[in-house]
Protein backbone atom coordinates (compact mmCIF):
# COMPACT_ATOMS: atom_id res chain seq x y z
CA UNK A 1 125.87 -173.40 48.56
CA UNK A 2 122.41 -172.45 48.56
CA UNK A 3 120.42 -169.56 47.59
CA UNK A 4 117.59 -169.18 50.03
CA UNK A 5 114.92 -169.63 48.03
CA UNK A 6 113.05 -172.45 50.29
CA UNK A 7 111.33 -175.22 48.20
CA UNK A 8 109.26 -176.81 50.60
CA UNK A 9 108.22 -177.05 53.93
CA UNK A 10 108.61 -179.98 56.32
CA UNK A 11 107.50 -181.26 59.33
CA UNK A 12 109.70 -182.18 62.79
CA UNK A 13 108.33 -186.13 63.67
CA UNK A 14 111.21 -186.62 65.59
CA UNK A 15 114.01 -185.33 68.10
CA UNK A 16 116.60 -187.15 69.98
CA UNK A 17 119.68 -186.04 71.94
CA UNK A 18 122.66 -188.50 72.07
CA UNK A 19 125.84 -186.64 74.31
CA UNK A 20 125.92 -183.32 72.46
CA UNK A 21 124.57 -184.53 69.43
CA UNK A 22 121.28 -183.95 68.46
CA UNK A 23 118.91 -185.99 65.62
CA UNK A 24 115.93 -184.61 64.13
CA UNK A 25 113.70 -186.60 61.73
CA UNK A 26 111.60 -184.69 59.15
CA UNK A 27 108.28 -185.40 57.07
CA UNK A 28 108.75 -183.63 53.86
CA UNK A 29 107.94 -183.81 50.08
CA UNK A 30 111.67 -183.91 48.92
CA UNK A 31 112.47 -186.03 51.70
CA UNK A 32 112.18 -189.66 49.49
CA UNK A 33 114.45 -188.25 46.85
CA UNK A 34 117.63 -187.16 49.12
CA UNK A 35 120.16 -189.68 50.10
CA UNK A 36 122.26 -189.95 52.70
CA UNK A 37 125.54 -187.54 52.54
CA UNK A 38 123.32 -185.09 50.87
CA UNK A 39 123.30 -181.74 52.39
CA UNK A 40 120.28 -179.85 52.87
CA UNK A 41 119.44 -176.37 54.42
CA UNK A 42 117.06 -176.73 57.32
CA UNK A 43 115.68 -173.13 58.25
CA UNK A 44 118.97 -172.03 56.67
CA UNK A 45 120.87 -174.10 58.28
CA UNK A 46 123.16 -176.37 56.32
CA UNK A 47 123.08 -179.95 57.49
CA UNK A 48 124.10 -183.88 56.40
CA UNK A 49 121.38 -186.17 55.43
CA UNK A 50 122.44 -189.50 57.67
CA UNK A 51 119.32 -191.38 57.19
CA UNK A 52 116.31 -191.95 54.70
CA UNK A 53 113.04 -193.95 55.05
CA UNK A 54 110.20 -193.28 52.95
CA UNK A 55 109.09 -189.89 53.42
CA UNK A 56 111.42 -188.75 56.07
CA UNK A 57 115.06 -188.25 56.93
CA UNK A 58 117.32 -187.71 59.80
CA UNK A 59 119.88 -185.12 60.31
CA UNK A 60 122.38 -184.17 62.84
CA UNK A 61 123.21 -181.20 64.65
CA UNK A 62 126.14 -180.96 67.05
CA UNK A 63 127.08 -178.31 69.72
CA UNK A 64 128.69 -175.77 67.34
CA UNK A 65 125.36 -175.57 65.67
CA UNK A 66 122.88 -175.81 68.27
CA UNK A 67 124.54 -172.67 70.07
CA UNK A 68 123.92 -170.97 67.48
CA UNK A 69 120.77 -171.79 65.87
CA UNK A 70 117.58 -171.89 67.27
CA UNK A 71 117.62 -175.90 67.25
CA UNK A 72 118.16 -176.20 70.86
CA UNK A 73 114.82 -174.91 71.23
CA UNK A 74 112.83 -177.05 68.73
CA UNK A 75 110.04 -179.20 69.05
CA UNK A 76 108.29 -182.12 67.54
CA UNK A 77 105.66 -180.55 65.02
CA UNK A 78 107.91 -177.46 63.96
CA UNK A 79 107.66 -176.76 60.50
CA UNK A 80 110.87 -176.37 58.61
CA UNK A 81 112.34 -174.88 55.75
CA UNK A 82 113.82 -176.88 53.32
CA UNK A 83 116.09 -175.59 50.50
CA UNK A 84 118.93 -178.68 48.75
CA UNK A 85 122.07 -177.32 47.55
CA UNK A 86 122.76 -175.34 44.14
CA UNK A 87 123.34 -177.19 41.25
CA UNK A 88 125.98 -175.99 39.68
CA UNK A 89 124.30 -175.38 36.62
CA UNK A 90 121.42 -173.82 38.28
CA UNK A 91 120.17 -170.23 38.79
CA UNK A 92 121.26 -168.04 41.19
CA UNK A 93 117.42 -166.99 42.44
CA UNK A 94 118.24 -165.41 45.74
CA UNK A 95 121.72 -164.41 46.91
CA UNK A 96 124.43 -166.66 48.24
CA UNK A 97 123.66 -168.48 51.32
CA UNK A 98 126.08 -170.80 52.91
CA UNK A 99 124.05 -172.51 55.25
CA UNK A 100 126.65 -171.15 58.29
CA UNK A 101 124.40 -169.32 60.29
CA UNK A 102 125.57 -166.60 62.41
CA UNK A 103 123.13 -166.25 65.28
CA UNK A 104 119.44 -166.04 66.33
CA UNK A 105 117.39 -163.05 66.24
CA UNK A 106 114.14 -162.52 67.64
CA UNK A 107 110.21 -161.73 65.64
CA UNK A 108 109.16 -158.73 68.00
CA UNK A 109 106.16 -157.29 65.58
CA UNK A 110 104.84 -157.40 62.53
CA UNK A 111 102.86 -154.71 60.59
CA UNK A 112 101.66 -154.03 57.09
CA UNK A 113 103.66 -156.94 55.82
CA UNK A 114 106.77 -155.78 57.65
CA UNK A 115 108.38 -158.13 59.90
CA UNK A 116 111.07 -156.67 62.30
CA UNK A 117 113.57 -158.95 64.24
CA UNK A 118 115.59 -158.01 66.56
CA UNK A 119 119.75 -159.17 66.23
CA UNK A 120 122.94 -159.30 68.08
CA UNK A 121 123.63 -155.12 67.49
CA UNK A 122 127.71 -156.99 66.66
CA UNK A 123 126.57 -157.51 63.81
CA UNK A 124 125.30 -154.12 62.71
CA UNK A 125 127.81 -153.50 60.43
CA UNK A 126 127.14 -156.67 58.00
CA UNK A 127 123.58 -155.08 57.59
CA UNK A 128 122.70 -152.34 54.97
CA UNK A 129 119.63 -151.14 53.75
CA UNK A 130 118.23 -152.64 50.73
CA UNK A 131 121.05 -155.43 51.46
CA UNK A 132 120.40 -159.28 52.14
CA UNK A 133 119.99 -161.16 54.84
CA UNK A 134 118.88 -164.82 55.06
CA UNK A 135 115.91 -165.61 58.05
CA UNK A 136 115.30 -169.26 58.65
CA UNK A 137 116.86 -170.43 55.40
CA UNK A 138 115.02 -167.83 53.08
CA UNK A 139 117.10 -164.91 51.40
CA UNK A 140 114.83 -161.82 51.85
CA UNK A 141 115.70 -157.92 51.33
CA UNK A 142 116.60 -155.50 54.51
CA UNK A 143 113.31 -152.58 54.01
CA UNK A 144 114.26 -150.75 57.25
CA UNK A 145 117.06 -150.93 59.37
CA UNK A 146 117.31 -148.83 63.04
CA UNK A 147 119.70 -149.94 65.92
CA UNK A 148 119.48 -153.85 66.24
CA UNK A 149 116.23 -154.18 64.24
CA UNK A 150 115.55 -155.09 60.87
CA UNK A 151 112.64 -154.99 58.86
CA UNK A 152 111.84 -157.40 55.92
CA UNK A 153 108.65 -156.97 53.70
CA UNK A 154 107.30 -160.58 53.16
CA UNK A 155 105.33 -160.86 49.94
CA UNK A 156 102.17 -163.50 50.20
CA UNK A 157 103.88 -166.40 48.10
CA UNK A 158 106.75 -166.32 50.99
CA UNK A 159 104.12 -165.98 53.61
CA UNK A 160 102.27 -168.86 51.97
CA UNK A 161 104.95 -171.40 51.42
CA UNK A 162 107.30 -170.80 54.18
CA UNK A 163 107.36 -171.23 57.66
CA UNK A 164 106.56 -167.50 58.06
CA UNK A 165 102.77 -167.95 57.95
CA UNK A 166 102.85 -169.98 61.30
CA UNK A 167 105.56 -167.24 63.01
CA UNK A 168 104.26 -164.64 65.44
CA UNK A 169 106.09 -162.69 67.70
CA UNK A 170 108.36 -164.13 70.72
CA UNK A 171 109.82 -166.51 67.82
CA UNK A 172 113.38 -167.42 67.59
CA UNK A 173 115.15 -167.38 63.92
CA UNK A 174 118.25 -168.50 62.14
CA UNK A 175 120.02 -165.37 60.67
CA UNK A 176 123.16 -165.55 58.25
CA UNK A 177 124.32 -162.60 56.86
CA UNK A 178 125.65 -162.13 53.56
CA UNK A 179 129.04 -163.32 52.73
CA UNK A 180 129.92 -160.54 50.99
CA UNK A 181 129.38 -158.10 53.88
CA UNK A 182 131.18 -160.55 56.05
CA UNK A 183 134.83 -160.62 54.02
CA UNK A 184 134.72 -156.97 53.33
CA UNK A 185 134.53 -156.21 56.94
CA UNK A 186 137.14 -158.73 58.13
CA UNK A 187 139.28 -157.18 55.18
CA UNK A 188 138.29 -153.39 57.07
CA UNK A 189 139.41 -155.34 60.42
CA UNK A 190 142.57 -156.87 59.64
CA UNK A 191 144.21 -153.30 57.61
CA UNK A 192 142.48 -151.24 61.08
CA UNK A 193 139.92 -149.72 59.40
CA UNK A 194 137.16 -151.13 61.40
């Protein structure tokens, strides 16, 4: 369980495919004190540490994952979000983010701090206004909401020590929508209501 509140960036040194599973080897700051088993949200998505060395460490993605994340798409020198798991004694800073994302959206503008992304329009009704929503591993509040766009204001501390600073439009991001929103409407669904 994590709570989207990223705690470092990291770098993407490394990317190799092996069948339909996929490696990637990131620089980070945390990366020395993980070990391997230890999962670890990578642009919000939740994935096992299988290797450490110095001031890297390797995770793997498999096809589940990549089809719905943009992984597939990554390069070498992305920069990453990086949030470890909740203690259980710690604070909940954010909201609750499993790590499970739910699709990609898309960056299409940005203006006066605003970012809007564009989304599957499926999943329109796990979206409310003033509700959360978790973009590239970082728990952030819906400030407009019209057809299969979002809007999310992005404070300069966010900008400044996420990946959000290097994002312009055209970019692909990992959305998971809150867990909440997702049980009440398969609750809706299953009794017909939906």
């Amino acid at each position: 369980m994590f709570t989207g509140i990223v705690e470092i960036t990291g770098d993407v040194i490394r990317i190799e495919r092996t069948g339909d599973i996929l490696n990637v080897t990131v620089r980070s700051g945390i990366s020395s004190e993980l070990k391997v088993d230890q999962s670890v949200a990578h642009n919000g998505v939740c994935l096992t540490v299988i290797a450490v060395m110095d001031d890297m460490h390797t995770v793997q993605l498999v096809q589940e994952t990549l089809e719905r994340s943009h992984f597939n798409t990554i390069m070498s020198g992305a920069v990453i979000n990086l949030e470890r798991s909740m203690p259980a004694t710690g604070r909940f800073e954010g909201h609750l983010v499993q790590g499970h994302v739910d699709c990609m959206g898309q960056l299409i503008a940005v203006k006066d701090g605003i970012y809007f992304f564009r989304y599957p329009i499926v999943h329109a009704k796990l979206l409310v206004e003033k509700g959360s929503v978790c973009v590239n591993g970082v728990s952030l509040t819906i400030a407009s909401l019209e057809g299969d766009i979002f809007g999310v204001a992005i404070i300069p501390y966010t900008l400044a020590n996420t990946n959000f600073h290097n994002m312009t439009p055209g970019a692909l991001v990992n959305l998971e929508f809150d867990i909440l929103a997702k049980h009440i409407a398969r609750m809706m669904e299953l009794r017909g209501i939906m």
